[in-house]
Protein backbone atom coordinates (compact mmCIF):
# COMPACT_ATOMS: atom_id res chain seq x y z
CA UNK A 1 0.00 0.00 0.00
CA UNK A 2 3.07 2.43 0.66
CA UNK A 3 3.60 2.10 -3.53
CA UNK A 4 -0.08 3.02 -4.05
CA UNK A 5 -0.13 6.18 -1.34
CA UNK A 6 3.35 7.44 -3.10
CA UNK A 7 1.14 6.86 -6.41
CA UNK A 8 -1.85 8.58 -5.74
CA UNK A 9 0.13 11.55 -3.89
CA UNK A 10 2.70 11.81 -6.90
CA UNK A 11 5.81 11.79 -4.70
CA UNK A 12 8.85 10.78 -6.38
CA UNK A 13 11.16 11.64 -3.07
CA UNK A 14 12.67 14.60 -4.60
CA UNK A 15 11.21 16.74 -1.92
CA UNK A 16 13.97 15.71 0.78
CA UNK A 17 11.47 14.89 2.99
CA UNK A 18 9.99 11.39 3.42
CA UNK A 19 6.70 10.31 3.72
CA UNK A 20 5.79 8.86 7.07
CA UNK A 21 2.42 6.85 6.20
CA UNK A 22 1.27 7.26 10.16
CA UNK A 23 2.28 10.77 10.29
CA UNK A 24 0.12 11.20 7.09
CA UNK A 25 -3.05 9.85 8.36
CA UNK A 26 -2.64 11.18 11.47
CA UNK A 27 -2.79 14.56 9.81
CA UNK A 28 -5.36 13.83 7.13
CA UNK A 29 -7.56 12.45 9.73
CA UNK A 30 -7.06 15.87 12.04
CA UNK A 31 -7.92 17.78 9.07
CA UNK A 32 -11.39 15.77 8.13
CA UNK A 33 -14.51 17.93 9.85
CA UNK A 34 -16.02 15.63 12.52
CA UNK A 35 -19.31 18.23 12.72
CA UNK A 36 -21.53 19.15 10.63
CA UNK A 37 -22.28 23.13 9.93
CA UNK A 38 -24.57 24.70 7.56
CA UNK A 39 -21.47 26.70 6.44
CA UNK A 40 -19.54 23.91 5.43
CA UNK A 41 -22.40 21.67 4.09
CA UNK A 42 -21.87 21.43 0.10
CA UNK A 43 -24.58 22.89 -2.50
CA UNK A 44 -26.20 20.71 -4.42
CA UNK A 45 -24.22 20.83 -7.38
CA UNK A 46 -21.06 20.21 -5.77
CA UNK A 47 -22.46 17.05 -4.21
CA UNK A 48 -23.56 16.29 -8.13
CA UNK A 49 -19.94 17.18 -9.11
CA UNK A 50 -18.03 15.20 -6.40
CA UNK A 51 -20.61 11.67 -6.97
CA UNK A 52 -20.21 10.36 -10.21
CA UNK A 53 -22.87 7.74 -9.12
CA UNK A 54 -25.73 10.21 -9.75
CA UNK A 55 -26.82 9.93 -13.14
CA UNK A 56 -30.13 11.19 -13.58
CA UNK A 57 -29.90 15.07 -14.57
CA UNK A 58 -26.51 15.53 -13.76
CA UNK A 59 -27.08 19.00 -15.17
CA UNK A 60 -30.05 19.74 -12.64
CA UNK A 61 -29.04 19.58 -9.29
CA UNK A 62 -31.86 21.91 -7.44
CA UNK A 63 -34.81 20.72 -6.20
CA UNK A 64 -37.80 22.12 -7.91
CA UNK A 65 -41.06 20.04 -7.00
CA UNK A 66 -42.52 16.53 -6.40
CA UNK A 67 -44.19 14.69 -9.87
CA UNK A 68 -46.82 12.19 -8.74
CA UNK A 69 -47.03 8.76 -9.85
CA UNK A 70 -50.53 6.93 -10.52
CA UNK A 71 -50.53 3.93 -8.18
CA UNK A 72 -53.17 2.49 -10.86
CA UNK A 73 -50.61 2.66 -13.53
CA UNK A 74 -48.15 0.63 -11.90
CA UNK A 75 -45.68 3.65 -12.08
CA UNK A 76 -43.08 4.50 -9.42
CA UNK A 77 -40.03 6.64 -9.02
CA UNK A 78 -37.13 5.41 -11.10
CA UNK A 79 -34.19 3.90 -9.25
CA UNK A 80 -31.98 6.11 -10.04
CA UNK A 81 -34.34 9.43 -8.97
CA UNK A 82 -34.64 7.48 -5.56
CA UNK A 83 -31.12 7.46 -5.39
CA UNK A 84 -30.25 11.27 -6.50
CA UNK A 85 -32.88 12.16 -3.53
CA UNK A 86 -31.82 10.28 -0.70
CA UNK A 87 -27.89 12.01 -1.68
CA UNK A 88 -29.36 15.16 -1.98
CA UNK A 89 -32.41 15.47 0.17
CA UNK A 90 -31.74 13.04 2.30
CA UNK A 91 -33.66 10.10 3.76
CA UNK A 92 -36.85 11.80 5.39
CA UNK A 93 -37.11 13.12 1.32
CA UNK A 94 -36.64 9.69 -0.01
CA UNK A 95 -38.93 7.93 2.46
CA UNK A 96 -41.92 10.77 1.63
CA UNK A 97 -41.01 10.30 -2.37
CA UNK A 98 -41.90 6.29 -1.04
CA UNK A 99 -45.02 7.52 0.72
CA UNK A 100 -46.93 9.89 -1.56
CA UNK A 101 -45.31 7.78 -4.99
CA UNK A 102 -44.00 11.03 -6.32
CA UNK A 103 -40.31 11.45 -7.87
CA UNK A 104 -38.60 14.47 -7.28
CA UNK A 105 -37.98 16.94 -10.41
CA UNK A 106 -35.07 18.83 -10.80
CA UNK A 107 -33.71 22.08 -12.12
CA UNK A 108 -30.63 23.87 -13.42
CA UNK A 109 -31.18 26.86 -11.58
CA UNK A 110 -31.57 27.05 -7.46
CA UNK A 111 -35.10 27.18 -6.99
CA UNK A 112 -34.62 28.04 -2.70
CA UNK A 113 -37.35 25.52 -2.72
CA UNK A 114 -36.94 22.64 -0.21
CA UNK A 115 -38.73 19.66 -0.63
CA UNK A 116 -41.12 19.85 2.37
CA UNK A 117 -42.24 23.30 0.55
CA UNK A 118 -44.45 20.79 -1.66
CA UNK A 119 -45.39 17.87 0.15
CA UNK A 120 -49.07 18.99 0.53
């Protein structure tokens, strides 16, 4: 694993100083936030940026409204709009999209609408 870390740091020793894999975590882990703030909590389209694993509207990362599904018509919120909500709304969002059969819709621009806004 000391090969990888050198690899992934891009240190080829010319520095003069060597790397110290426990003095390295030690200060990476110091550095990592243990609490939450609203200050430091990431907009929605950095979260988009930084997770590769959302795919649906990657280009529309604000919340914008609810779209109901017809229980009749066997229709449900895709998997992947379940998943984009629960990383960016969280799992009270997720677990209402469950409860009222509604996907969440998206926009390019910040709408400063939160998702309990339209849950009537």
């Amino acid at each position: 694993m000391y090969g990888d870390l050198l690899t992934v740091l891009r240190v080829d020793g010319t520095s003069g100083h060597k790397l110290i894999p426990n003095a390295f975590l030690e200060q990476l882990n110091s550095a990592i936030p243990t609490q939450v703030t609203a200050q430091g909590m990431p907009n929605p389209s950095e979260i988009v940026r930084l997770r590769p694993d959302i795919v649906e509207d990657r280009d529309k990362p604000y919340f914008d409204t609810w779209m109901r599904w017809d229980r009749e018509c066997n229709r449900r919120p895709s998997a992947e709009n379940r998943h984009k909500t629960l990383l960016l709304l969280g799992p009270d969002a997720l677990a209402f999209s469950e409860l009222i059969n509604a996907s969440s819709r998206w926009s390019s621009t910040d709408t400063k609408r939160g998702w309990k806004d339209h849950s009537h």
